[in-house]
N, C-alpha and C. Protein backbone atom coordinates (compact mmCIF):
# COMPACT_ATOMS: atom_id res chain seq x y z
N UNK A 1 0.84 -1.18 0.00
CA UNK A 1 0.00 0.00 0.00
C UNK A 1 0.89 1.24 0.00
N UNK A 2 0.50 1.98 -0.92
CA UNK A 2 1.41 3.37 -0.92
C UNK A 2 0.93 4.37 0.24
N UNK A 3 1.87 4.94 0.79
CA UNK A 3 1.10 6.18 1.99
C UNK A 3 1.14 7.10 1.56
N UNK A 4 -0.34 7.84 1.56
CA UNK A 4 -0.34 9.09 1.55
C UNK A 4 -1.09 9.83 2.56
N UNK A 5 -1.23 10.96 2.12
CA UNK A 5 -1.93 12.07 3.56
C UNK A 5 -3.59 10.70 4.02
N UNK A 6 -3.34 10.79 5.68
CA UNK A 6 -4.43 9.81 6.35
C UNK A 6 -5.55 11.14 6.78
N UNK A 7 -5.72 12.33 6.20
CA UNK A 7 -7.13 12.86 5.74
C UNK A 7 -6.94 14.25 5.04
N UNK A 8 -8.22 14.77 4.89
CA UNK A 8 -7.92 16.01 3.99
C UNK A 8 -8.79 16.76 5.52
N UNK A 9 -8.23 17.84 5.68
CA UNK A 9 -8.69 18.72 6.22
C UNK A 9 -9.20 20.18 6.09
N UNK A 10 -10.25 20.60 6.13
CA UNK A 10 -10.89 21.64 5.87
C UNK A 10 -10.78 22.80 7.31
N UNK A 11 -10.02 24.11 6.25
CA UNK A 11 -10.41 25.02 8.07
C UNK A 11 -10.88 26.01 7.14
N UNK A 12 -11.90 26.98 7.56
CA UNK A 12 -12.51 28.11 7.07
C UNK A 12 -13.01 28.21 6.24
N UNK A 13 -13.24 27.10 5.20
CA UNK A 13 -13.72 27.28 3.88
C UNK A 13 -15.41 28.15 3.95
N UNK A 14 -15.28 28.79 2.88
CA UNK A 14 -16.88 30.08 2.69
C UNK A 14 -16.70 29.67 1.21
N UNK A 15 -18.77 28.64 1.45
CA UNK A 15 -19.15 28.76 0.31
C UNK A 15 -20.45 29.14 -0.02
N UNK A 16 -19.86 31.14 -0.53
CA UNK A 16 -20.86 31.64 -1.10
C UNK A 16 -22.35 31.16 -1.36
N UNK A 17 -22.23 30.48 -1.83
CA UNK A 17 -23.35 30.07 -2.97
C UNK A 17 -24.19 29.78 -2.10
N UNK A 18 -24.17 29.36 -0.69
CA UNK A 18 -25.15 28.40 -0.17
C UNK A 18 -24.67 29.18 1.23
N UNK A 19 -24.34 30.02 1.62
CA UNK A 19 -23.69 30.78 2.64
C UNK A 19 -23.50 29.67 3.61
N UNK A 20 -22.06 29.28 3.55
CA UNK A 20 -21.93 27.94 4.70
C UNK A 20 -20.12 28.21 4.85
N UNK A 21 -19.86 28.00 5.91
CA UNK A 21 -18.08 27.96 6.32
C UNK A 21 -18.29 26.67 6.74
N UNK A 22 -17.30 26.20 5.93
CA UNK A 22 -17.03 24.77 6.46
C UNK A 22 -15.64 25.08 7.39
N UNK A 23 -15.72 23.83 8.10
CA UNK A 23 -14.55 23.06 9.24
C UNK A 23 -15.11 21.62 9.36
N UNK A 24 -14.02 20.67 8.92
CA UNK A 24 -14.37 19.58 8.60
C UNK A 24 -12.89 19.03 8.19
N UNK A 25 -12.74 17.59 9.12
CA UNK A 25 -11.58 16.57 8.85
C UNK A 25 -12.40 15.44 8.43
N UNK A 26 -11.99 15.06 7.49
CA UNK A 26 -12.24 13.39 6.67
C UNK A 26 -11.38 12.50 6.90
N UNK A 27 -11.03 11.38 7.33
CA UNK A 27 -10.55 10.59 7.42
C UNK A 27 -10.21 9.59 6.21
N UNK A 28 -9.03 8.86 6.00
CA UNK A 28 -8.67 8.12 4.89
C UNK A 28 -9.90 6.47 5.12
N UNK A 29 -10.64 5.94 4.49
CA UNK A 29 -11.57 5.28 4.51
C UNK A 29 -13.33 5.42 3.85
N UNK A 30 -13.97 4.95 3.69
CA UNK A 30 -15.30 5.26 3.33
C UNK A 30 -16.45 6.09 4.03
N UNK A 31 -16.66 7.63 3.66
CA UNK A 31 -17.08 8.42 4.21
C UNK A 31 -18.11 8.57 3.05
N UNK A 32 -19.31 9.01 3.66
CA UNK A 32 -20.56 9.50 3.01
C UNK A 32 -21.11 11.03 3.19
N UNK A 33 -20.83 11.76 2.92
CA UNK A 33 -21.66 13.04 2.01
C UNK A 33 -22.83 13.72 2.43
N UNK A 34 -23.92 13.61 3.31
CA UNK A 34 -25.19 13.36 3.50
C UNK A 34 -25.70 15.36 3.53
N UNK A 35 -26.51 15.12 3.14
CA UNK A 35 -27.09 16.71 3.31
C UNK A 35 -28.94 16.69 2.52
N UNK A 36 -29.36 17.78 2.55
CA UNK A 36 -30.15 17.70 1.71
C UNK A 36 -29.99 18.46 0.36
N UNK A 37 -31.31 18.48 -0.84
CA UNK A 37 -30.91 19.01 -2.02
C UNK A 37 -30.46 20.45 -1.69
N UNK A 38 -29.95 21.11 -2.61
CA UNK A 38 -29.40 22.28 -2.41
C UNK A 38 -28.40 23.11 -1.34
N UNK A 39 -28.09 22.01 -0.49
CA UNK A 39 -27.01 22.43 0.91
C UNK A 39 -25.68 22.72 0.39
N UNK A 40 -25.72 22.21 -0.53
CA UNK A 40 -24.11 22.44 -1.17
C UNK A 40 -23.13 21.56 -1.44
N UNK A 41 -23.40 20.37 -1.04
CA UNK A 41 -22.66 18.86 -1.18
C UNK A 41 -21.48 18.69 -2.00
N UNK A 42 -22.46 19.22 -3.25
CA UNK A 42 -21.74 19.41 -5.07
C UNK A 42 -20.35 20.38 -5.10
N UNK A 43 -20.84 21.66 -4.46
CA UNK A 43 -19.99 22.33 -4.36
C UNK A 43 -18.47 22.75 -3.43
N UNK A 44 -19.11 21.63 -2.10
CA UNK A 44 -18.03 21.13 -1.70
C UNK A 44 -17.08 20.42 -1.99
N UNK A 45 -17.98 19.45 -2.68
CA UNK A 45 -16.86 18.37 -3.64
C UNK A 45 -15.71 19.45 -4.54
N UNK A 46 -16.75 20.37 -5.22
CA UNK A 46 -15.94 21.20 -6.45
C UNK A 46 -14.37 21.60 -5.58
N UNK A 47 -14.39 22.15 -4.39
CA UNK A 47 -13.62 22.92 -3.89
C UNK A 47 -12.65 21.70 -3.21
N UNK A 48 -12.97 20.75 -2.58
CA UNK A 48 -11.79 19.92 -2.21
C UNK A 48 -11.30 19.27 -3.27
N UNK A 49 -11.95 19.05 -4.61
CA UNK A 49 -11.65 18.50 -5.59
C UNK A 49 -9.96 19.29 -6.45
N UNK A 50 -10.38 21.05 -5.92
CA UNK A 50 -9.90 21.72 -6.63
C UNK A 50 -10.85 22.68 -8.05
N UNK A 51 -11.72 21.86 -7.93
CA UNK A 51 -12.47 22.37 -9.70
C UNK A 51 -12.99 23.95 -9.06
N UNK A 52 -13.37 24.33 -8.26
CA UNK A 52 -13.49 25.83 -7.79
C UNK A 52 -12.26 26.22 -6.62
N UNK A 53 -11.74 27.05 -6.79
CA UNK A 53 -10.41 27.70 -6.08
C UNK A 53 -11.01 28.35 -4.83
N UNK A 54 -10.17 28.47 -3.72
CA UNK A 54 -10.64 28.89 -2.73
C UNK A 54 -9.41 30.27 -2.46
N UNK A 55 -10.06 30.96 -1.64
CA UNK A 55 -9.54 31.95 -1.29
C UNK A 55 -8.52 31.83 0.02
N UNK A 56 -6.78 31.52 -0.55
CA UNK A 56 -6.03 31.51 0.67
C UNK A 56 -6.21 29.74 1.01
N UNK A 57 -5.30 29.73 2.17
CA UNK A 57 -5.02 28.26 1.92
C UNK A 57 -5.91 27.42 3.11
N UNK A 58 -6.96 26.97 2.83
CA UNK A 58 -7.89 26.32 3.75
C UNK A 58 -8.56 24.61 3.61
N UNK A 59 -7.76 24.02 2.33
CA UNK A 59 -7.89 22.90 2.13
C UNK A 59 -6.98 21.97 2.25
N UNK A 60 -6.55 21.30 2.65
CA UNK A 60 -5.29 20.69 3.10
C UNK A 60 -5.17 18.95 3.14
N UNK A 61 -4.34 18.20 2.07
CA UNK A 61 -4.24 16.91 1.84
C UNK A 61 -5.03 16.42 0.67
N UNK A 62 -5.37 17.30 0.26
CA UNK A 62 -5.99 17.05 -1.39
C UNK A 62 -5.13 16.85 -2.66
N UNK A 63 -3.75 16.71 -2.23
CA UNK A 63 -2.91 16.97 -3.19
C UNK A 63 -3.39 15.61 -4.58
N UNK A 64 -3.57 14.52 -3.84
CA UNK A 64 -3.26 13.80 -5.07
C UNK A 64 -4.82 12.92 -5.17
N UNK A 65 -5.88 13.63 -5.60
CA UNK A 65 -7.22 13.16 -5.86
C UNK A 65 -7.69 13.12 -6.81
N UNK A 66 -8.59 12.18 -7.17
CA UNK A 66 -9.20 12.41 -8.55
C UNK A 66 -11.03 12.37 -8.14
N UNK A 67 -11.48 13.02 -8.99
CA UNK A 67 -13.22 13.99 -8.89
C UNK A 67 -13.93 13.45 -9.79
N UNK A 68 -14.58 12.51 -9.49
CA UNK A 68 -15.72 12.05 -10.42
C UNK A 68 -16.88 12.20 -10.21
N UNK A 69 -17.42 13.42 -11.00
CA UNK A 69 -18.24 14.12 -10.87
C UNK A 69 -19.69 13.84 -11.92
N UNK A 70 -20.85 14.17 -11.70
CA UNK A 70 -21.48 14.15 -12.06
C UNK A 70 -22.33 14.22 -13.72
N UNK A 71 -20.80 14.86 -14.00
CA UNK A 71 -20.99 15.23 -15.57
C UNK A 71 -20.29 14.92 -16.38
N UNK A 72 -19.97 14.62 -17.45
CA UNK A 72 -19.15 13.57 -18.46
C UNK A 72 -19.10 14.20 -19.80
N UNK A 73 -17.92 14.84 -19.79
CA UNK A 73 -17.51 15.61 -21.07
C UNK A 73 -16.76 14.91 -21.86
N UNK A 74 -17.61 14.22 -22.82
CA UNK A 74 -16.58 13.63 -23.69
C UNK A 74 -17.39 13.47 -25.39
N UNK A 75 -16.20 13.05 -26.34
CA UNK A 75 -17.56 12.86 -27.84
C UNK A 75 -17.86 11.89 -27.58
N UNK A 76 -18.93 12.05 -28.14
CA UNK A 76 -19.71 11.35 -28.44
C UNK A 76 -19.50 10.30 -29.66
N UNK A 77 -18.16 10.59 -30.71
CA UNK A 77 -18.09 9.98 -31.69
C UNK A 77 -16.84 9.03 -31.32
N UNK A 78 -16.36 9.36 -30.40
CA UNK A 78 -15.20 8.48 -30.06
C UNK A 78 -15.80 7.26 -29.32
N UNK A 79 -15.17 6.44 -29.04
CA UNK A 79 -15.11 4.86 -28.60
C UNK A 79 -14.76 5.26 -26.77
N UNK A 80 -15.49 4.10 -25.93
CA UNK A 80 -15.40 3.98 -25.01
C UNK A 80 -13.13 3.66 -24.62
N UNK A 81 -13.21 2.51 -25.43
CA UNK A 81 -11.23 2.61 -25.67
C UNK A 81 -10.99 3.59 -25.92
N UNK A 82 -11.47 4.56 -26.41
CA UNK A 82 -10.56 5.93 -26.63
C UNK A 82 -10.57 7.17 -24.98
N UNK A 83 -11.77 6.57 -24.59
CA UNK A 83 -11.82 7.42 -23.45
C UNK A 83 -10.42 6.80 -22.43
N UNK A 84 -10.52 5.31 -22.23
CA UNK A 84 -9.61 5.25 -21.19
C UNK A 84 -8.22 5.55 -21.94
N UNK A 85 -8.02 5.36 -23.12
CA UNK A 85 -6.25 6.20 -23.59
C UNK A 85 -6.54 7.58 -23.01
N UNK A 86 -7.78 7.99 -23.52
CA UNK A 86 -7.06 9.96 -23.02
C UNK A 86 -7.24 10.11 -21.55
N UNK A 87 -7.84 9.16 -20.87
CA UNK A 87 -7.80 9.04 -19.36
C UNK A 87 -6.10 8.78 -18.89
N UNK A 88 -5.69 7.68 -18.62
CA UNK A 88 -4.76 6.96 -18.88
C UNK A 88 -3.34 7.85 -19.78
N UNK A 89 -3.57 8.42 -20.69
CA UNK A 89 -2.85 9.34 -21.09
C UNK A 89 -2.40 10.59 -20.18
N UNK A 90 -3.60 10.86 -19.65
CA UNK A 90 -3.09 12.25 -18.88
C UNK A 90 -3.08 11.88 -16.99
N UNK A 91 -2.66 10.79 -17.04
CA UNK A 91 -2.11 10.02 -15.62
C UNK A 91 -0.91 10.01 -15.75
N UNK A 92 -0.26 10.25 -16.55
CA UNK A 92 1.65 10.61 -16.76
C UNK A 92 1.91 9.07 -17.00
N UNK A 93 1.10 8.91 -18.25
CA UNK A 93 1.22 8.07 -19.56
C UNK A 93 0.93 6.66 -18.75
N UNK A 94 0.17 6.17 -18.01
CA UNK A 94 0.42 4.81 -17.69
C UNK A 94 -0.12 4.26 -18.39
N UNK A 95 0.37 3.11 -18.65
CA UNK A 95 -0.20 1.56 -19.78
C UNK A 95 -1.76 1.28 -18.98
N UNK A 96 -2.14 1.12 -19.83
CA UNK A 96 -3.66 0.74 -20.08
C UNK A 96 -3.38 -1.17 -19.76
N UNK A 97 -2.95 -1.48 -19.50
CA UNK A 97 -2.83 -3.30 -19.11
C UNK A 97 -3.17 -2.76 -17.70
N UNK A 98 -3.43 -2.03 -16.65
CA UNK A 98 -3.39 -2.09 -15.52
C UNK A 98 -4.53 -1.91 -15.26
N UNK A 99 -5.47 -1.27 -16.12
CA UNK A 99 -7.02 -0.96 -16.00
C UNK A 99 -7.39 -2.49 -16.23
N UNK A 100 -7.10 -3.22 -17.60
CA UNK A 100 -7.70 -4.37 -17.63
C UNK A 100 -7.12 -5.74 -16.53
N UNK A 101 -5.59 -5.39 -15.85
CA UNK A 101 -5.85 -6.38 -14.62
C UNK A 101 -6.30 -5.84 -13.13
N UNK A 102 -7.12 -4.87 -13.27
CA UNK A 102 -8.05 -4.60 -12.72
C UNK A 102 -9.18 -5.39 -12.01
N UNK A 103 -9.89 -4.56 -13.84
CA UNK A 103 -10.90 -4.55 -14.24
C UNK A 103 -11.25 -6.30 -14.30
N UNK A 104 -10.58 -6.99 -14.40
CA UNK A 104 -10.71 -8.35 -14.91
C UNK A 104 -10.83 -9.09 -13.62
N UNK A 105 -11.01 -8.77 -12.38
CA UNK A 105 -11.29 -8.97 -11.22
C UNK A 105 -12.88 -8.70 -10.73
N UNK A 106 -13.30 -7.52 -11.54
CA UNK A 106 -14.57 -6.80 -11.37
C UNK A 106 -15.78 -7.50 -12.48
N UNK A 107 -14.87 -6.97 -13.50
CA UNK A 107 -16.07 -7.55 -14.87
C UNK A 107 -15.69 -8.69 -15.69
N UNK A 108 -16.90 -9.13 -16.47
CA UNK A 108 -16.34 -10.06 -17.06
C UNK A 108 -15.40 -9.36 -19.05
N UNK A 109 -14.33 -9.88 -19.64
CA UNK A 109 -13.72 -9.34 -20.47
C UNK A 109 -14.80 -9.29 -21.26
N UNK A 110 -15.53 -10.01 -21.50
CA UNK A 110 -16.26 -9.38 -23.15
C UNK A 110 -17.16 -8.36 -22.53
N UNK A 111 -18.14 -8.58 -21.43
CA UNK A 111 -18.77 -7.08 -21.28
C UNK A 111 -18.16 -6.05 -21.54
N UNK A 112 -16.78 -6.23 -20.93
CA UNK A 112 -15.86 -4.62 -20.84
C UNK A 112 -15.63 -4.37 -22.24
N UNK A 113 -15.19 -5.91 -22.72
CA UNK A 113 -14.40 -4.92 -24.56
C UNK A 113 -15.96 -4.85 -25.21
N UNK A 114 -16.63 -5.26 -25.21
CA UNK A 114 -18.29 -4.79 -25.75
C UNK A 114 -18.47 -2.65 -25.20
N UNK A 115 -18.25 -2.80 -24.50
CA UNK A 115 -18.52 -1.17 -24.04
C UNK A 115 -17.48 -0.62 -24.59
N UNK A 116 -16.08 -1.15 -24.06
CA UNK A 116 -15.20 -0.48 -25.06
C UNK A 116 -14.81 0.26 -26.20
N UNK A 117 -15.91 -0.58 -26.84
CA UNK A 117 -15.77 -0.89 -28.53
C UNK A 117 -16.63 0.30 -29.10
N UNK A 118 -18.03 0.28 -28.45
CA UNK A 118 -18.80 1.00 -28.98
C UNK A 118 -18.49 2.58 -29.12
N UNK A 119 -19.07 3.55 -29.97
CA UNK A 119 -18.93 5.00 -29.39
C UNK A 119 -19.87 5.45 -28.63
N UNK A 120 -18.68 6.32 -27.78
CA UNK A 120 -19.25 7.13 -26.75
C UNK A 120 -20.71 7.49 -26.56
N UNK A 121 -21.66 7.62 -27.25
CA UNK A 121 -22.76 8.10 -28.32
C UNK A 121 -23.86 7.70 -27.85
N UNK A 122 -23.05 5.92 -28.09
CA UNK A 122 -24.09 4.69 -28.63
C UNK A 122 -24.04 4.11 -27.26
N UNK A 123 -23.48 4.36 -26.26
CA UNK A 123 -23.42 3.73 -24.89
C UNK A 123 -24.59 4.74 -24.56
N UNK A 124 -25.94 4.13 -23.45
CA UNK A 124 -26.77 4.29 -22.92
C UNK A 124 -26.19 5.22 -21.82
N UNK A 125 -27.11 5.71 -21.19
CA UNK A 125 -26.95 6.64 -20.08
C UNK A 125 -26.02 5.62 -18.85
N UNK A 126 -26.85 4.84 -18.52
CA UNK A 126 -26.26 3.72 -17.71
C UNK A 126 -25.02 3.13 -17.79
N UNK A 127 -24.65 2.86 -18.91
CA UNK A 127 -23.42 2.22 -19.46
C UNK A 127 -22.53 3.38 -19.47
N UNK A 128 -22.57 4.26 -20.26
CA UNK A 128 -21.82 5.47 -19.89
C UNK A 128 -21.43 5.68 -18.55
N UNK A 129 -22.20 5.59 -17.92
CA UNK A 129 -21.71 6.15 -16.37
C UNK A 129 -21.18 5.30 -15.78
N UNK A 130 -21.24 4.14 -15.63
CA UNK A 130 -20.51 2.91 -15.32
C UNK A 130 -19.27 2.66 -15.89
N UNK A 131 -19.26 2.91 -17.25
CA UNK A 131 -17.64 2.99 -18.26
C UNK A 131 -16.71 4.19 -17.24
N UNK A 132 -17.42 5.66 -16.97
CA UNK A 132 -16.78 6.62 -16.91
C UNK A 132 -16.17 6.54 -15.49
N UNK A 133 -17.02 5.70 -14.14
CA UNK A 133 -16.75 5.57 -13.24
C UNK A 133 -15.65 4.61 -12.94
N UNK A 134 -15.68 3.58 -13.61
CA UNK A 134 -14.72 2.41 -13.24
C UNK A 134 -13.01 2.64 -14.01
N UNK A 135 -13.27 3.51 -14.63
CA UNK A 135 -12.07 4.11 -15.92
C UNK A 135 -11.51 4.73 -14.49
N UNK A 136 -11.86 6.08 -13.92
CA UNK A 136 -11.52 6.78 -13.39
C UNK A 136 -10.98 5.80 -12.03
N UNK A 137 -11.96 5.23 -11.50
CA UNK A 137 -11.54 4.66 -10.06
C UNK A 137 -10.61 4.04 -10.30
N UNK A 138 -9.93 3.45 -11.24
CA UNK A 138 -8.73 2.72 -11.96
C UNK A 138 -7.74 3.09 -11.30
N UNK A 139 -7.99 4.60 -11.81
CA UNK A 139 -6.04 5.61 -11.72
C UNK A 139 -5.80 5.20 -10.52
N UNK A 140 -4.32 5.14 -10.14
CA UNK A 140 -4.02 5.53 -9.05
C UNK A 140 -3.90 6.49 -7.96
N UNK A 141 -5.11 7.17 -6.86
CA UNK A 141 -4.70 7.95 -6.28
C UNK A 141 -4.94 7.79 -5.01
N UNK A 142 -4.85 8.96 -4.25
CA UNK A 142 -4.76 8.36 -3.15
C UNK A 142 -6.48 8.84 -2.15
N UNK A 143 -7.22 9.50 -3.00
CA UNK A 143 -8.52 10.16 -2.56
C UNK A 143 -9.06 10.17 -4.09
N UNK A 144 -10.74 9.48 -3.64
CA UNK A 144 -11.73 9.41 -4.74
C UNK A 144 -12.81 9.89 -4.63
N UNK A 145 -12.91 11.10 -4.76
CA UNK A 145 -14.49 11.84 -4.71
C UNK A 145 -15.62 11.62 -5.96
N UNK A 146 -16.84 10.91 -5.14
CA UNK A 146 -17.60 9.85 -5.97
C UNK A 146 -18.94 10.88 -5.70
N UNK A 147 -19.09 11.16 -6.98
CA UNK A 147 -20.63 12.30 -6.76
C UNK A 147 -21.62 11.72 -7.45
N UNK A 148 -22.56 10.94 -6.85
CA UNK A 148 -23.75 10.40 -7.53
C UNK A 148 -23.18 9.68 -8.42
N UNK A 149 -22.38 8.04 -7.97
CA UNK A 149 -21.66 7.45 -9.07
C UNK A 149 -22.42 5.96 -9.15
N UNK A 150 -23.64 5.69 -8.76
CA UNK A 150 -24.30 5.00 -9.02
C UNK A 150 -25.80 5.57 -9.99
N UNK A 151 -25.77 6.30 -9.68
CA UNK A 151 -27.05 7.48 -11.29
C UNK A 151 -27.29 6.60 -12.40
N UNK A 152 -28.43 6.31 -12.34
CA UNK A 152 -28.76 5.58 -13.77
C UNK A 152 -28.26 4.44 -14.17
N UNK A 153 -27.29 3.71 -13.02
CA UNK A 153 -26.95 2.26 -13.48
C UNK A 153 -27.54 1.23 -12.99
N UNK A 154 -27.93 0.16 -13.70
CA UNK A 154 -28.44 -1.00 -13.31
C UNK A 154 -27.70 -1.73 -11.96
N UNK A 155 -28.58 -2.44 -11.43
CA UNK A 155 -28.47 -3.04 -9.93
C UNK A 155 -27.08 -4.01 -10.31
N UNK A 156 -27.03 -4.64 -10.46
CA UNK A 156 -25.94 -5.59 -11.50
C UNK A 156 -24.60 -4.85 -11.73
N UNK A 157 -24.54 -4.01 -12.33
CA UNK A 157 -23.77 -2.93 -12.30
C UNK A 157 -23.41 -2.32 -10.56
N UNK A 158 -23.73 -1.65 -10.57
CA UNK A 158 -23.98 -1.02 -8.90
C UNK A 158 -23.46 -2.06 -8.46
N UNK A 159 -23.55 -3.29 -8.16
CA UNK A 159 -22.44 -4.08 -7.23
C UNK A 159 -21.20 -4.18 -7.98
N UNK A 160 -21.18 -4.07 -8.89
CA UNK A 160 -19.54 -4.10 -9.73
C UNK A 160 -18.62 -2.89 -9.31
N UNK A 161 -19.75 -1.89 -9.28
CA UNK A 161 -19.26 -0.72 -8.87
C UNK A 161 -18.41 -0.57 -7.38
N UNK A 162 -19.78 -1.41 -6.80
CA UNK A 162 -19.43 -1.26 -4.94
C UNK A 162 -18.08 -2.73 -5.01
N UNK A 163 -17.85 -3.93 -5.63
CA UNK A 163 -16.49 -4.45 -5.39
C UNK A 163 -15.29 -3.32 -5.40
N UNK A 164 -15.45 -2.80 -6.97
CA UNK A 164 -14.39 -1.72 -7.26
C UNK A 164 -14.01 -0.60 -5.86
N UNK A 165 -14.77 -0.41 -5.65
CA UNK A 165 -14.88 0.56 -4.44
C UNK A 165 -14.38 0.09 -3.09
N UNK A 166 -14.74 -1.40 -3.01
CA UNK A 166 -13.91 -1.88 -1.96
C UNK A 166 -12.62 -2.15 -1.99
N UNK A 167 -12.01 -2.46 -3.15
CA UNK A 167 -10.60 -2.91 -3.37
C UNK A 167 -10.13 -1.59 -3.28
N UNK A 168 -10.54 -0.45 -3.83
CA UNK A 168 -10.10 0.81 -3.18
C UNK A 168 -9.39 1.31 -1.68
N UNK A 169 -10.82 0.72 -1.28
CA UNK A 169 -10.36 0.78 0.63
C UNK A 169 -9.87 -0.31 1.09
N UNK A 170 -9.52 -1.77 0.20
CA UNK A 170 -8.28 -2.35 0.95
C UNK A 170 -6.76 -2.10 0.83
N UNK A 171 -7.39 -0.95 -0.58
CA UNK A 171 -5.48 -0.99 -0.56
C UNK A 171 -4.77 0.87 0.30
N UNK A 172 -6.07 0.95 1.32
CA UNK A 172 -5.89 2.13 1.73
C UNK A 172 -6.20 3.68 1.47
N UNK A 173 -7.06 3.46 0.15
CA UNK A 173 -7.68 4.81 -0.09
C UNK A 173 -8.58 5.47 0.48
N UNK A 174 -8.94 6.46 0.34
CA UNK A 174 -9.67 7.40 0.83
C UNK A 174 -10.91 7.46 -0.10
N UNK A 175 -12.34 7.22 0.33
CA UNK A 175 -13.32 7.48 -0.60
C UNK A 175 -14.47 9.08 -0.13
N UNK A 176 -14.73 9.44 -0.99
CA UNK A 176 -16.02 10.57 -0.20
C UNK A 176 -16.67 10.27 -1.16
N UNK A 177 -18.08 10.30 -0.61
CA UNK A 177 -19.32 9.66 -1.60
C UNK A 177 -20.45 10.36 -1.14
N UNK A 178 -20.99 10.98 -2.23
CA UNK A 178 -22.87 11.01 -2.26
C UNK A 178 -23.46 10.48 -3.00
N UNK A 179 -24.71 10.27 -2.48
CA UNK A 179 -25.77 9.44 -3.68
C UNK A 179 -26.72 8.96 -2.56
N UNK A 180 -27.86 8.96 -3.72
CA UNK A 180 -29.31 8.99 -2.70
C UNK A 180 -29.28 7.23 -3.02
N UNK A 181 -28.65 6.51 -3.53
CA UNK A 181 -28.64 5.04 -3.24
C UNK A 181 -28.52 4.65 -1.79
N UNK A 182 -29.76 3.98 -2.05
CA UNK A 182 -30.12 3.21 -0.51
C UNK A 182 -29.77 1.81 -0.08
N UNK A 183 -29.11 0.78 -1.12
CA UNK A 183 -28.89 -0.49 -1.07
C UNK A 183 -27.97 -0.64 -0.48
N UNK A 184 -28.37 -1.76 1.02
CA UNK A 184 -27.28 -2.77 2.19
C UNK A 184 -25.71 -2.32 1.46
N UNK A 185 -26.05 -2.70 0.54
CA UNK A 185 -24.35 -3.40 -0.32
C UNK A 185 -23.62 -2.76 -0.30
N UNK A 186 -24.37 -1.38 -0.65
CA UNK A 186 -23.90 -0.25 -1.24
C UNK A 186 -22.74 1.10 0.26
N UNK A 187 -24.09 0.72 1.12
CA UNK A 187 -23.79 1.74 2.26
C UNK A 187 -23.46 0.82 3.89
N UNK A 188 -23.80 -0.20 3.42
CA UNK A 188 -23.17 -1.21 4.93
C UNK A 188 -21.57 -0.71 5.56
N UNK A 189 -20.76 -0.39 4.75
CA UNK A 189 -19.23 -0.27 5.23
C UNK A 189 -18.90 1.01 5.41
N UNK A 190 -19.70 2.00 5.14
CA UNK A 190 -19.09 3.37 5.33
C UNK A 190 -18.88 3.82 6.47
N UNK A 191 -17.82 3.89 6.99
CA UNK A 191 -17.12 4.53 8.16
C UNK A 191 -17.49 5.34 8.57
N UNK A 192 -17.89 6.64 8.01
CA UNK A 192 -18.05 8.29 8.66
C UNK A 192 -18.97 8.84 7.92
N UNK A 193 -19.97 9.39 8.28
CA UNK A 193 -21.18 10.05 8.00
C UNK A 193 -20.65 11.19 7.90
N UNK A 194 -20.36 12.54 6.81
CA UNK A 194 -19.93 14.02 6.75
C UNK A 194 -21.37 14.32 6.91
N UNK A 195 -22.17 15.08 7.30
CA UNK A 195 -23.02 16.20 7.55
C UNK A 195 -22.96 17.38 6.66
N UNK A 196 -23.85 18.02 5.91
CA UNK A 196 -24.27 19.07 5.27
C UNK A 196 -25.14 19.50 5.73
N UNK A 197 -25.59 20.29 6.64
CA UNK A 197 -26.79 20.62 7.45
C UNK A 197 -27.06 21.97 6.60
């Protein structure tokens, strides 16, 4: 297991949008998100993620995270394989054999090269989000901020998702998660309840 920072810590953060100062330590392990709609959840993520900048230095141990977020910018004319090269590409070039001895623990190979194959386009809402999630949880880092990463995928799926997610936290990562998913499977192991009041 590689060591990295054992939490990210929040002092003073002000977010506008929803008039809220956070103070808040996360711990390295499976933490959940909880708030209601509009508290700001999203936008917390944005800011420990990095994707919105904060004013002065109030986020601390975020250095090496990756943000899988809610929204999925990619063509539509390209191939699911093309997403994990430009994924995988901009991880400071790692070989793509490491996603599939992975992945080959999680799914079965022809499902995966079946999604693979297709374009971006032609993958369903569901499939899309499942391709885009398991690509990402791949990389190596050392914190995975998971925003509504079960959305629109089949039950079947959703446990492929939640193995992936566990091999995460055996090899010592850090997860933060929202999602109004209610399934045993899904939320049985989470360590720490974060609060959005």
């Amino acid at each position: 297991m590689k060591e990295g920072r054992l939490m990210i810590e929040i002092k003073n953060l002000t977010i506008p949008f929803v008039d809220k100062q956070i103070n808040m330590t996360i711990s390295k392990g499976y933490n959940l998100l909880v708030g209601d709609n509009g508290v700001g959840k999203t936008l917390l993520l944005d800011y420990i993620s990095g994707l919105k900048k904060t004013k002065g230095n109030c986020i601390f141990g975020n250095e090496k995270i990756i943000y899988i977020n809610q929204h999925i910018y990619f063509s539509d004319r390209l191939s699911g394989m093309d997403f994990l090269k430009f994924s995988y590409g901009i991880d400071d070039n790692k070989n793509i054999s490491s996603f599939f001895d992975l992945s080959d623990n999680i799914i079965e190979r022809n499902d995966l090269n079946n999604l693979l194959k297709k374009q971006w386009g032609m993958l369903s809402g569901g499939e899309k989000r499942f391709l885009y999630v398991i690509i990402l949880l791949s990389l190596d880092k050392d914190w995975y901020i998971l925003d509504e990463p079960f959305a629109s995928i089949d039950k079947k799926r959703k446990l492929l998702l939640y193995k992936l997610i566990n091999v995460k936290l055996a090899e010592g990562k850090g997860i933060i998660l929202t999602t109004h998913e209610e399934s045993e499977e899904v939320l049985s192991a989470i360590d720490t309840i974060l609060e959005m009041g």
